[in-house]
Protein backbone atom coordinates (compact mmCIF):
# COMPACT_ATOMS: atom_id res chain seq x y z
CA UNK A 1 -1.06 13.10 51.81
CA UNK A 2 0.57 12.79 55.20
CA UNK A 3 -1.58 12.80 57.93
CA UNK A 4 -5.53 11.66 58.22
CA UNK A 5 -6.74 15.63 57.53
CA UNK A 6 -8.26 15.74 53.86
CA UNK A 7 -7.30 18.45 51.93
CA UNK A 8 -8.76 21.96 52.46
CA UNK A 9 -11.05 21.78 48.91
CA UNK A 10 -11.32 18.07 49.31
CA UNK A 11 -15.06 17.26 47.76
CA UNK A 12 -15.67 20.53 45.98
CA UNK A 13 -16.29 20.39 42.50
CA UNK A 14 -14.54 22.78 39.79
CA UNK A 15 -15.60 23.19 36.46
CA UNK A 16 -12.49 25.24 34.27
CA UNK A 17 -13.46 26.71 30.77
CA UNK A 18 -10.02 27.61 30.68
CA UNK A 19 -6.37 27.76 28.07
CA UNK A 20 -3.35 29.26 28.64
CA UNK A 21 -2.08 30.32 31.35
CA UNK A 22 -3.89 32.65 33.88
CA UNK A 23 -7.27 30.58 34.17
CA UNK A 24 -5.02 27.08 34.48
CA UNK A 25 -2.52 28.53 36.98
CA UNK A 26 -6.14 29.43 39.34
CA UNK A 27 -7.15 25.51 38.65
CA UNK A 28 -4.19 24.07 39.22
CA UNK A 29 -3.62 25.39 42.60
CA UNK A 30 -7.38 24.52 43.69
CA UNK A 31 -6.56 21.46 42.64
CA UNK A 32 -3.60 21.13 44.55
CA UNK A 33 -5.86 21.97 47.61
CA UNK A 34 -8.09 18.92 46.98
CA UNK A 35 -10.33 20.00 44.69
CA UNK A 36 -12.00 17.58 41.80
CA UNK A 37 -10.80 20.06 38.67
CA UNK A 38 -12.99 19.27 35.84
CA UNK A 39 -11.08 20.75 32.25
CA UNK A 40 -13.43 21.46 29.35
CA UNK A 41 -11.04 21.68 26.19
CA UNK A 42 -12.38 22.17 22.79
CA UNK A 43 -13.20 18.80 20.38
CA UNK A 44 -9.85 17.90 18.33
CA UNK A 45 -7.59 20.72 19.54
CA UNK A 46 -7.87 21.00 23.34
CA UNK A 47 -6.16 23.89 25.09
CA UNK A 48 -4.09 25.27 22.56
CA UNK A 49 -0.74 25.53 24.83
CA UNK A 50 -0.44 21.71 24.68
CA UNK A 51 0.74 22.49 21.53
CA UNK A 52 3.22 25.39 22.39
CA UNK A 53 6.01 23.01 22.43
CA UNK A 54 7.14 19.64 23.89
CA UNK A 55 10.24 20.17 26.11
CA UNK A 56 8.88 18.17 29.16
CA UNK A 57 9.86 14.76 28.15
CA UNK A 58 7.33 15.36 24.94
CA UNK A 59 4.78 17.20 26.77
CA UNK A 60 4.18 21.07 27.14
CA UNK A 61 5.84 22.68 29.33
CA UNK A 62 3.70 25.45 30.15
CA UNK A 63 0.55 22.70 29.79
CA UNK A 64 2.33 20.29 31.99
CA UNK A 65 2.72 22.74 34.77
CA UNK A 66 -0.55 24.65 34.89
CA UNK A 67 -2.81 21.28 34.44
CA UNK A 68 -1.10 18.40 37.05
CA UNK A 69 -4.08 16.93 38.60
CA UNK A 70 -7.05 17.66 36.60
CA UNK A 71 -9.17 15.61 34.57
CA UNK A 72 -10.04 16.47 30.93
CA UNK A 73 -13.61 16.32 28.66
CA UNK A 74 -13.87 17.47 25.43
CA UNK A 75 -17.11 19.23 24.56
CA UNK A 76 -18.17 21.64 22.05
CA UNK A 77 -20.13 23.88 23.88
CA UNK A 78 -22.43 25.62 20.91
CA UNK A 79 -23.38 21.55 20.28
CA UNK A 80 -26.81 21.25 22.18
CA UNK A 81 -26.15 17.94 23.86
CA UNK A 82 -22.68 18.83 25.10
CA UNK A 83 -23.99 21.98 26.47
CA UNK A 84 -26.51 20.29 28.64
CA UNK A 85 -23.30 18.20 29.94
CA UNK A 86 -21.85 21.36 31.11
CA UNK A 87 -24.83 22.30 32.72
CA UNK A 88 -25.53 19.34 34.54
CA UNK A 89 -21.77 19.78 35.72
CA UNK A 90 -22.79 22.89 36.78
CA UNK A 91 -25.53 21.68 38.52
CA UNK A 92 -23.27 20.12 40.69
CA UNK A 93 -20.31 22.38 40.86
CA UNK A 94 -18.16 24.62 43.71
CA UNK A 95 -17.07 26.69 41.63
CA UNK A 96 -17.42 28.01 37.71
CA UNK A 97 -13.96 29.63 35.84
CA UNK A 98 -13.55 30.88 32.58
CA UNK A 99 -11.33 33.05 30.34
CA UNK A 100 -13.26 33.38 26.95
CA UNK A 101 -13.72 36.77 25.64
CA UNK A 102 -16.10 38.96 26.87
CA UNK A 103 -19.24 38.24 26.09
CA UNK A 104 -18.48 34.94 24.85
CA UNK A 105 -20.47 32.76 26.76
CA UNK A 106 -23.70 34.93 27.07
CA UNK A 107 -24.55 34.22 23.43
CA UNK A 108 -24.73 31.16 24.82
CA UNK A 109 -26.81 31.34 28.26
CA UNK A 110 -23.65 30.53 30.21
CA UNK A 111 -22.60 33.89 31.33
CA UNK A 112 -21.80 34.03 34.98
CA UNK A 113 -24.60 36.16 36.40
CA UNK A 114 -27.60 33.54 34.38
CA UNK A 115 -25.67 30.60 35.74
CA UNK A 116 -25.61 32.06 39.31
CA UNK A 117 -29.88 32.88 39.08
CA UNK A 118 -30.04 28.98 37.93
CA UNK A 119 -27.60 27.49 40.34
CA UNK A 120 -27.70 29.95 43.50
CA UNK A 121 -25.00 28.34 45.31
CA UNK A 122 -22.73 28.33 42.44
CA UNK A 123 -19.45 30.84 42.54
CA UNK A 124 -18.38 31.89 39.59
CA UNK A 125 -14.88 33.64 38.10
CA UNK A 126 -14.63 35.34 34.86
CA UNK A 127 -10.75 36.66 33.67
CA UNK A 128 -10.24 38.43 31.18
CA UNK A 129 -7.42 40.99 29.86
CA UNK A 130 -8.85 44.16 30.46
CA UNK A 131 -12.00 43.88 32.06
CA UNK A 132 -15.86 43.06 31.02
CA UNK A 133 -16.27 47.04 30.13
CA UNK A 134 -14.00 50.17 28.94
CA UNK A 135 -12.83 50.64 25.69
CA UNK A 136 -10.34 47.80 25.71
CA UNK A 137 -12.75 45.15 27.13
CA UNK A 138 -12.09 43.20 23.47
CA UNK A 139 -8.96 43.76 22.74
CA UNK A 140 -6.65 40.69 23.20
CA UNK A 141 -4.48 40.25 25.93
CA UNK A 142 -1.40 38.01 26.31
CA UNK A 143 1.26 38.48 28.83
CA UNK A 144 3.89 40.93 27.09
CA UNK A 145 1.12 42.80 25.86
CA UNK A 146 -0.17 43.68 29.68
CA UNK A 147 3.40 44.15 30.85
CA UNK A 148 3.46 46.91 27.94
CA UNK A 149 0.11 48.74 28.41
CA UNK A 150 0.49 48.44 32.68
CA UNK A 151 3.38 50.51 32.60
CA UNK A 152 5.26 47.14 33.71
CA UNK A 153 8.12 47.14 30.82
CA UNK A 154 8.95 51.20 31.22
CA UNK A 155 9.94 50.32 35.17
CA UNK A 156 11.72 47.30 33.85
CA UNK A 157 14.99 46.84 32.29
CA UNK A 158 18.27 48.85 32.26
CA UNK A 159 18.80 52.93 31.82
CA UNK A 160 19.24 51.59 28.16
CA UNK A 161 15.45 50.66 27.53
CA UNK A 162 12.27 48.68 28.51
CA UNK A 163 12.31 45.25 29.33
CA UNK A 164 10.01 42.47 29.84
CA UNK A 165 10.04 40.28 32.90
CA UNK A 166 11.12 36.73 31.83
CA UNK A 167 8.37 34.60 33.34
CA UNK A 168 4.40 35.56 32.61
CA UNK A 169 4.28 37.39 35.46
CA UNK A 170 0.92 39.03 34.10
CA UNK A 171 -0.60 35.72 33.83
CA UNK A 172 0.80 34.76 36.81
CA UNK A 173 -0.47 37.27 38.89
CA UNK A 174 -3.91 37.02 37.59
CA UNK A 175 -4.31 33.55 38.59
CA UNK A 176 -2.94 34.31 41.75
CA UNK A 177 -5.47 36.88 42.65
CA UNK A 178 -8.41 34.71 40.99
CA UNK A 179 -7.16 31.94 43.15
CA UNK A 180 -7.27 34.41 46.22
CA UNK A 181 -10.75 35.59 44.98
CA UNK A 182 -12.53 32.11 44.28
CA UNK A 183 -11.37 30.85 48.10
CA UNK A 184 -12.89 34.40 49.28
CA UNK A 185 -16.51 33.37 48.00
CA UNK A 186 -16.05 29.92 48.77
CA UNK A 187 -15.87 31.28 52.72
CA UNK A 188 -18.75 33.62 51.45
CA UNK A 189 -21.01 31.03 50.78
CA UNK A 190 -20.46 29.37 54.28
CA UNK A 191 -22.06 32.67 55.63
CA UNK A 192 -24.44 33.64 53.57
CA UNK A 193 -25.63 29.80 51.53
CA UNK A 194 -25.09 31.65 48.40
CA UNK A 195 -22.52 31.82 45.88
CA UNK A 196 -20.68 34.65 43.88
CA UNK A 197 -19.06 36.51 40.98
CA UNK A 198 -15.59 36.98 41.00
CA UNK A 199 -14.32 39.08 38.26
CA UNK A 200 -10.48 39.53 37.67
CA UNK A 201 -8.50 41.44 34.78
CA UNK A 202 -5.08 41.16 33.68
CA UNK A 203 -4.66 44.93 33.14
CA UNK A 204 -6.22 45.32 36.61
CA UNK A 205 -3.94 43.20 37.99
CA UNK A 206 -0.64 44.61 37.06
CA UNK A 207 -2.07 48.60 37.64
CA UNK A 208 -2.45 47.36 41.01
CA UNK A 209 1.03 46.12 40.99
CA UNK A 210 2.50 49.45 40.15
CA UNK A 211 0.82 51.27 42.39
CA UNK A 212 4.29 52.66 43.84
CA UNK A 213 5.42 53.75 40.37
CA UNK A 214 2.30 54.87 39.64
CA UNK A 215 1.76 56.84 42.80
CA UNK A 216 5.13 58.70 42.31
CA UNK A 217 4.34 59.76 39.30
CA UNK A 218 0.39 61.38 40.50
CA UNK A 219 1.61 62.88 43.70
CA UNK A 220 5.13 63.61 42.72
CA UNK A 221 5.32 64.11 38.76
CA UNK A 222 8.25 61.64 39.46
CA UNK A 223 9.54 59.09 37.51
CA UNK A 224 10.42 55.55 38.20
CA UNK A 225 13.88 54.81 36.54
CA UNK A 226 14.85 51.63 34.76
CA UNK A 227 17.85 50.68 36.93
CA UNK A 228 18.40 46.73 36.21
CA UNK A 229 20.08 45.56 39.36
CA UNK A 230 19.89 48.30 41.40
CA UNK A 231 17.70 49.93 43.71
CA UNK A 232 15.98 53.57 42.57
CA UNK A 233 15.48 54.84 46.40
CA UNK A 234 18.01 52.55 48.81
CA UNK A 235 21.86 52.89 48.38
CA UNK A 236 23.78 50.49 48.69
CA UNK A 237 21.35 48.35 47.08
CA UNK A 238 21.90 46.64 43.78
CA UNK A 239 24.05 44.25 41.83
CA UNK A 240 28.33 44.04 42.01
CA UNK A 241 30.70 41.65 40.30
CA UNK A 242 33.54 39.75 42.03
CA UNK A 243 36.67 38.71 41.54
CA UNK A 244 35.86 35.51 39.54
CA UNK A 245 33.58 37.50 37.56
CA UNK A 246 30.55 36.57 39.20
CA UNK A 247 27.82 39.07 40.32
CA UNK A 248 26.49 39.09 43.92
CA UNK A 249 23.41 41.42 44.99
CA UNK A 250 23.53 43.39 48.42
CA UNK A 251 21.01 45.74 50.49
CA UNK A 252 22.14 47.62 53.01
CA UNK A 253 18.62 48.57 54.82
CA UNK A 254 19.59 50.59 58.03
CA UNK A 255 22.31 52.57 59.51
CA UNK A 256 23.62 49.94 61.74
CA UNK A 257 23.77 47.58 58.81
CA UNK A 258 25.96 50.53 57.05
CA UNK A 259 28.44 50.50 59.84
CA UNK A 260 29.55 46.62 59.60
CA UNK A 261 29.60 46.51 55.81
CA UNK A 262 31.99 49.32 55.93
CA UNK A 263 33.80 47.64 59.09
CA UNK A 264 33.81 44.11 58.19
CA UNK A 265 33.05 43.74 54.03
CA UNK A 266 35.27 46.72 52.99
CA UNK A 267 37.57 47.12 55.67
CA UNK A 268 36.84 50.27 55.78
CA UNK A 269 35.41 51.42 59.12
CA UNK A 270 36.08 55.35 58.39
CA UNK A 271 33.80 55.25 55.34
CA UNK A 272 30.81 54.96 57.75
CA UNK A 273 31.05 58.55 59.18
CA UNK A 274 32.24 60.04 56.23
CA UNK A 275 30.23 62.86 55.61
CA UNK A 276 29.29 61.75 51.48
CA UNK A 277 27.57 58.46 52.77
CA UNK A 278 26.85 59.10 56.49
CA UNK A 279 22.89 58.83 55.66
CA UNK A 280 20.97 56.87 52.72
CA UNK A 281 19.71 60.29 50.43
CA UNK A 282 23.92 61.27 50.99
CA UNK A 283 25.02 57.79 49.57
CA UNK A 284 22.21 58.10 47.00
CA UNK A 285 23.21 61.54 46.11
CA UNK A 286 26.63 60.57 45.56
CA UNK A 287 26.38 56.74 44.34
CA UNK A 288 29.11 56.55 41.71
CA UNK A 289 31.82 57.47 44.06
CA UNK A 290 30.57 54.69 46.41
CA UNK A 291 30.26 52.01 44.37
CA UNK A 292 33.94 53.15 43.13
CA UNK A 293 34.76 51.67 46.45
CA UNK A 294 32.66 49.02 46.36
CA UNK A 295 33.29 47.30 43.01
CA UNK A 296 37.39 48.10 44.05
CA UNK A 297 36.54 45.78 47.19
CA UNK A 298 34.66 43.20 45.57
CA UNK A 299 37.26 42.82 42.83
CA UNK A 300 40.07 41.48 44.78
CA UNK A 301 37.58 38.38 46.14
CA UNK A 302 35.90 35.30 44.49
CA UNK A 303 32.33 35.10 44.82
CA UNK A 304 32.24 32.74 47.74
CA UNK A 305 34.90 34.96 50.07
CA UNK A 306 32.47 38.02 49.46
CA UNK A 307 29.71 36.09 49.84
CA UNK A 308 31.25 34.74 53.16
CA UNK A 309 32.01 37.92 54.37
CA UNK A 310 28.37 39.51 53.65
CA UNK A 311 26.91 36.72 55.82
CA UNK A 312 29.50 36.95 58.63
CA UNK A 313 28.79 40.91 58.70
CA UNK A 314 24.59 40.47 59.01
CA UNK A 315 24.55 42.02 55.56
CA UNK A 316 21.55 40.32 52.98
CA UNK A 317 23.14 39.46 49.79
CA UNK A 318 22.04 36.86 47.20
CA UNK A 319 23.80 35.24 44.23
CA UNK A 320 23.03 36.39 40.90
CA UNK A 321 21.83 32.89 39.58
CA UNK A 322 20.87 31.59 36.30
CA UNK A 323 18.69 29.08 35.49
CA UNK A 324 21.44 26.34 35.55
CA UNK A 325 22.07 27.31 39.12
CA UNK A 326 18.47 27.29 40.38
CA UNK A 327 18.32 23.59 38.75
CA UNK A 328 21.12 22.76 41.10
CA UNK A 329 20.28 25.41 44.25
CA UNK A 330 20.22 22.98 47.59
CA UNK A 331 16.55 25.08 48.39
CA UNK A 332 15.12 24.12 45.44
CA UNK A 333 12.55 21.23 46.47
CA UNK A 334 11.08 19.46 43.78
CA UNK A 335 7.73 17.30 43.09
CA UNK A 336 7.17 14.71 39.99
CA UNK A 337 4.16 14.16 38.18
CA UNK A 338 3.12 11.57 35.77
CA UNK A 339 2.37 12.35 32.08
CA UNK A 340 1.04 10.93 29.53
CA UNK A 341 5.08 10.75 27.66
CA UNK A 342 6.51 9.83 31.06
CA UNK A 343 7.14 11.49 34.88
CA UNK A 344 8.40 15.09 34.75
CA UNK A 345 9.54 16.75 37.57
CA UNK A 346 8.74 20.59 38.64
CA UNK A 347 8.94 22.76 41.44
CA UNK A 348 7.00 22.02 44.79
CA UNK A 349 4.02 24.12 45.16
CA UNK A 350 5.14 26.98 47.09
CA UNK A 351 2.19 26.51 50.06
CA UNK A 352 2.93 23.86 52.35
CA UNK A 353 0.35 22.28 54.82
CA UNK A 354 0.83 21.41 58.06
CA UNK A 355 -1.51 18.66 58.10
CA UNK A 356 0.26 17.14 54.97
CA UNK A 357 0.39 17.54 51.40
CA UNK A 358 -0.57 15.09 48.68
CA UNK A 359 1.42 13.90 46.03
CA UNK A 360 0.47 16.00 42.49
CA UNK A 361 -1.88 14.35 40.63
CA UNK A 362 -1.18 13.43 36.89
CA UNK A 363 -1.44 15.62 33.78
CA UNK A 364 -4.30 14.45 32.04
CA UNK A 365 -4.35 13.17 28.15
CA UNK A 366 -6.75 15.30 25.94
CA UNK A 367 -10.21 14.32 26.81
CA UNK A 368 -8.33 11.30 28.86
CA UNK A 369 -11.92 11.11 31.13
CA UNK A 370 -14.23 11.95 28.85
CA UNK A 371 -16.03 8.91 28.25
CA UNK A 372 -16.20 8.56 31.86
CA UNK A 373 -17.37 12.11 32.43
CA UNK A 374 -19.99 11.86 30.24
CA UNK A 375 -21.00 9.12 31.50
CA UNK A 376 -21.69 10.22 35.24
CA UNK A 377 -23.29 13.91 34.21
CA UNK A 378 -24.54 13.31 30.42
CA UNK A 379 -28.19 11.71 31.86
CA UNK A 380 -29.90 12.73 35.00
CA UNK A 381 -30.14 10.13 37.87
């Protein structure tokens, strides 16, 4: 870390009863923020997407990415003795997460609301697929299966048929909010001495998500088209290929914006009072004859002319990348981590603090500080 400022969770205590993805991606960025992330995995197995592959130079890579900086104990939890570890972990813990099944951990005494009576200043975070009632509140829930039952995959995808974004954006999203929703109570408890009970659901998540879609189709019977590239409400707005074969994305937001793409992109300055694309519903009424002229245009140039000219004429546009390109893109800022095959490298965490960042801590091995966690919380000073 640059800079004398600690970190913003620097000395709070997180206890994760986490696998996957949702609950780790939460951690992992409280951990990033200073926090001391504490990983219960289960006895032999651990968090079963270490095992998901081993791309990473032999590790994970979804378990290398979601657990940098965390430190691992492996307990079984319906084992007396290694229950009263996690509680005296508790005892001294920020902050409580888990993503068991519903009802999991009551059996057990370690539901959220008991632990919050026994340790008031405790917040807790419980996420789950579909919530901790409704008919669904059991039913499993991995990413693709969200993006189905949201709604996500029938907005997604070309005129042809569903498709299903190609990251775990459901996953994603939840720990996002989680995240969002743990640093909430954390400035709760400042006020008020107490902690909370955050609560956050996958399916919950992604309804929220498609709230526009949604809302379309209650107040409008409307549908939202699949439309890959393109744009279901703004014209021009979508994906066209050049010259080279190469696709390039544009958005033309505003009338002014209209006026120099026809002036200075197409060479075309009469096309901008023409009375078939002199507003955005006329251009989106009659699309196929304009992007006639536009895929004509973009034909005769290589990528980087059109590209060129976009930028000269104030117009957004962005490459159509793939994932070879983004490994090579000149924004693309990277950070390494240490492993226990070797130093990986992955993307910089997107939030960036002015008083200084510190360097990702390393992925930890399978119960790597148990013996050493056990030690400090298994007998009461």
């Amino acid at each position: 870390m640059s800079g004398s400022n600690p970190l913003p969770l620097s000395g709070k205590l997180v206890i994760a009863l986490e696998q996957a993805v949702a609950a780790p991606f939460c951690s992992s960025r409280l951990a990033d923020a200073g926090a001391r992330v504490i990983k219960i995995e289960r006895k032999g197995v651990g968090d079963f997407a270490r095992a998901y592959d081993s791309a990473a130079n032999g590790e994970s890579v979804y378990f290398a990415w979601l657990n940098r900086g965390k430190e691992s104990v492996a307990l079984d939890i319906k084992d007396d003795e290694d229950r009263e570890i996690l509680l005296r972990m508790l005892e001294n813990a920020d902050v409580f997460i888990q993503n068991l099944l519903p009802g999991a951990l009551a059996k057990l005494g370690l539901d959220s609301a008991t632990l919050r009576e026994r340790f008031p200043r405790l917040v807790t975070c419980d996420i789950t697929g579909y919530g901790e009632d409704g008919p669904m509140r059991n039913a499993k829930a991995y990413d693709l299966l969200v993006q189905c039952e949201s709604g996500l995959a029938s907005v997604t995808g070309t005129p042809d048929g569903p498709g299903r974004v190609g990251v775990s954006v459901c996953d994603i999203a939840t720990g996002m909010t989680a995240h969002a929703g743990i640093c909430e109570a954390l400035i709760g408890r400042e006020q008020t001495g107490k902690g909370s009970g955050v609560s956050v659901a996958m399916f919950d998540v992604m309804a929220d998500w498609m709230a526009v879609p949604l809302l379309y189709h209650d107040y409008q019977g409307r549908p939202t088209p699949r439309v890959g590239l393109n744009h279901t409400v703004i014209c021009p707005y979508g994906a066209f290929e050049c010259g080279d074969g190469q696709l390039v994305v544009i958005t033309v937001q505003h009338e002014g914006e209209w006026k120099s793409f026809c002036e200075n992109v197409l060479a075309k300055p009469a096309l901008a009072a023409d009375p078939r694309f002199d507003s955005n519903s006329k251009r989106l009424a009659n699309k196929g004859e304009l992007e006639k002229v536009i895929k004509s245009v973009f034909a005769s140039h290589d990528r980087p002319e059109i590209l060129r000219l976009l930028d000269a004429a104030g117009i957004a546009s962005g490459a159509v990348n793939d994932v070879a390109s983004l490994s090579e893109h000149p924004q693309l800022d990277r950070s390494t981590i240490s492993t226990p095959s070797g130093d990986i490298n992955i993307p910089a965490p997107p939030i960036r603090r002015s008083a200084g960042d510190a360097a990702l801590g390393p992925l930890p091995a399978l119960d790597g500080e148990g013996e050493a966690i056990r030690a400090e919380f298994g007998t009461r000073s």
